[in-house]
Protein backbone atom coordinates (compact mmCIF):
# COMPACT_ATOMS: atom_id res chain seq x y z
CA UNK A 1 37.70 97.07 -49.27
CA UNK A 2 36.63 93.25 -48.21
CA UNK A 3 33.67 93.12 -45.55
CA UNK A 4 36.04 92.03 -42.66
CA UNK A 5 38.07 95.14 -43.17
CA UNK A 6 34.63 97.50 -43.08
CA UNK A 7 33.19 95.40 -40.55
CA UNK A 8 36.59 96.31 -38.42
CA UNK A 9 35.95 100.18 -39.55
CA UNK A 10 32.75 100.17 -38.09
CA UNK A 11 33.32 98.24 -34.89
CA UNK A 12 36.12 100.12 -33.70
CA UNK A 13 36.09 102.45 -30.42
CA UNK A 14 37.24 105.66 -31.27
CA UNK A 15 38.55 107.48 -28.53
CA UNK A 16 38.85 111.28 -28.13
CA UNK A 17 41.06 113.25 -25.07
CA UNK A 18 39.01 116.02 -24.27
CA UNK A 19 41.23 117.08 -21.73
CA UNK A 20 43.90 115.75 -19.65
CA UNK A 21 41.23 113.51 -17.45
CA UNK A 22 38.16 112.91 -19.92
CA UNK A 23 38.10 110.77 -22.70
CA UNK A 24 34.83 110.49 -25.11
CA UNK A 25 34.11 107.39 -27.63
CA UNK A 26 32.72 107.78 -31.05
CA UNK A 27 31.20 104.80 -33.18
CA UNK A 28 30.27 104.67 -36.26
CA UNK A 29 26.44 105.91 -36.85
CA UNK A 30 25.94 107.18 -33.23
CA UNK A 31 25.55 110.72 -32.11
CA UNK A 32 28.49 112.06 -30.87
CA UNK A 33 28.54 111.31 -27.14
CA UNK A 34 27.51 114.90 -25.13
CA UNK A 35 30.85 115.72 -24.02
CA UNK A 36 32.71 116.00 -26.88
CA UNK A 37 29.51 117.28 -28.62
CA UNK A 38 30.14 120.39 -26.35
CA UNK A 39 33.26 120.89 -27.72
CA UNK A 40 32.59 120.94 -31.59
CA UNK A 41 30.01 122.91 -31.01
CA UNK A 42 28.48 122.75 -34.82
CA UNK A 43 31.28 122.90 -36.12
CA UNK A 44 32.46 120.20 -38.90
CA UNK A 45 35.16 117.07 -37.43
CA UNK A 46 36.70 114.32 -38.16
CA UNK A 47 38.86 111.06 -36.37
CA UNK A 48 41.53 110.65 -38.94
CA UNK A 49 45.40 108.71 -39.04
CA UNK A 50 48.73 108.50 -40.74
CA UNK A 51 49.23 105.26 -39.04
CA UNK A 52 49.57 101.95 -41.51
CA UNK A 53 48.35 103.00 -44.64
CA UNK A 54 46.02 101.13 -46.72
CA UNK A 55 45.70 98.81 -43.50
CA UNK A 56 48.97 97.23 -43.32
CA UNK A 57 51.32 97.58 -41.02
CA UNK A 58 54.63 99.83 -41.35
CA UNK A 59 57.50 100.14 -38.73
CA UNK A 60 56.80 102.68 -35.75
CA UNK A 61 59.35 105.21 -36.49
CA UNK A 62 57.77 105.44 -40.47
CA UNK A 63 53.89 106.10 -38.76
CA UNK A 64 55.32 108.58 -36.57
CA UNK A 65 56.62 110.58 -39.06
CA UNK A 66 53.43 110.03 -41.02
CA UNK A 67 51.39 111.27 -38.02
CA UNK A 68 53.34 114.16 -37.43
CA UNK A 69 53.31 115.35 -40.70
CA UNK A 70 49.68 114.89 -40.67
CA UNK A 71 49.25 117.14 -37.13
CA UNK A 72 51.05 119.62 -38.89
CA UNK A 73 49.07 120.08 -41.85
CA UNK A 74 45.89 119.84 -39.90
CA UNK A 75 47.65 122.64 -37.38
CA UNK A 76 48.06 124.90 -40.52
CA UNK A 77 43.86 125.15 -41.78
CA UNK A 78 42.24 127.63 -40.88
CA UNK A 79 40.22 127.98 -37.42
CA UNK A 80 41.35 123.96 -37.15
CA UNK A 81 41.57 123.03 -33.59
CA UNK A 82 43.28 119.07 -32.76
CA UNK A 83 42.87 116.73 -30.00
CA UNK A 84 44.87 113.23 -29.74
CA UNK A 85 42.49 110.28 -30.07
CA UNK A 86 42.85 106.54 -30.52
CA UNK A 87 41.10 103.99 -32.82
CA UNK A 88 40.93 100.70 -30.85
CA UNK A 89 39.69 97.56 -32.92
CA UNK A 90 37.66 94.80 -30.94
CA UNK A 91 40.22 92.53 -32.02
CA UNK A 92 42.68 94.62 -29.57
CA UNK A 93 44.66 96.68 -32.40
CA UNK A 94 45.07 100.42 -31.78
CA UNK A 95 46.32 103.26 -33.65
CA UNK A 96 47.04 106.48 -32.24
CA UNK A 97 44.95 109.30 -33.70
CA UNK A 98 43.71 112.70 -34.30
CA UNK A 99 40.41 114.26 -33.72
CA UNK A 100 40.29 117.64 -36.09
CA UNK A 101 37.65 120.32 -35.52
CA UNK A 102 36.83 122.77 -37.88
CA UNK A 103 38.40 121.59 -41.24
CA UNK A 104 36.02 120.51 -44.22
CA UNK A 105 35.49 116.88 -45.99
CA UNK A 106 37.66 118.19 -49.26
CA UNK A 107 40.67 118.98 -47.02
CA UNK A 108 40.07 115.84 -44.98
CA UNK A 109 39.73 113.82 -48.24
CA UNK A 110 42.94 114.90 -49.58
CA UNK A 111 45.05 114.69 -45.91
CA UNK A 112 43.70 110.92 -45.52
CA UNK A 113 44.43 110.29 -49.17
CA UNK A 114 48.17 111.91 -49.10
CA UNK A 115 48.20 109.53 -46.14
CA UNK A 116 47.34 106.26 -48.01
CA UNK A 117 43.86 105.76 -45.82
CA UNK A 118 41.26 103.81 -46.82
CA UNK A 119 38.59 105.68 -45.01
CA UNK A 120 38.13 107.86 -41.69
CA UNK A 121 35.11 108.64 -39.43
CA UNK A 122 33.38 112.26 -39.64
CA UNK A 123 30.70 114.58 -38.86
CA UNK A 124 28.98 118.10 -38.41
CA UNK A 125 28.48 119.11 -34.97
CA UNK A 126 26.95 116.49 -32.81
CA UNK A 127 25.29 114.49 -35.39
CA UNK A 128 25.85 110.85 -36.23
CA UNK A 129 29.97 109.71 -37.09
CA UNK A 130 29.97 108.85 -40.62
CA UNK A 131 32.35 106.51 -41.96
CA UNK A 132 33.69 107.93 -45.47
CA UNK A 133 35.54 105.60 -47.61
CA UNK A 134 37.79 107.33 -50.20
CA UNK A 135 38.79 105.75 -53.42
């Protein structure tokens, strides 16, 4: 991955719906903020994507799909819980998202990686949002 593409990883707003009013933002190697931190609990999480893999762009109806099909297998761990979410890129670009409670980094790394992504942003409980790159 080239610096610009990391440097866009870990400048991007990513934004969790807690509930049908409130809305949380994670970046990269900050805390999670307190509301969503009440929610995970300390529990494991991630802020993951189907949408254009390995960073380039695909037609809408082919990401929808893709997201979908990753909802569902998220849907289907164990004691998994899912919220929508949305990276935003200071350049303006957005993707829509998921934020996934519960599941561990070996079934995250093989969802992102069936997926074709580059990397997604993750924690435990309300500690600091790692970004993990994957191979």
């Amino acid at each position: 991955m080239d610096e610009a593409l990391l440097e866009a990883f870990r400048s991007t707003a990513y934004h969790v719906c807690i509930d049908t009013v409130n809305w949380a933002t994670i970046r990269v190697d900050l805390p999670l903020p307190a509301a969503l931190a009440e929610v995970v609990g300390t529990r494991s999480w991630a802020f993951i994507t189907a949408w254009n893999p390995q960073a380039r762009r695909r037609p809408p109806a082919e990401n929808l799909a893709a997201q979908h099909a990753l909802l569902t297998a998220l849907q289907a761990l164990p004691d998994a819980m899912v919220l929508p979410a949305i990276g935003v890129g200071s350049s303006g670009w957005s993707e829509p998202s998921l934020f996934a409670i519960g599941p561990d980094v070996s079934a995250l790394d093989r969802l992102a990686k069936t997926h074709g992504q580059l990397a997604y942003v993750h924690g435990d409980g309300p500690g600091a949002a790692l970004l993990r790159m994957l191979d």
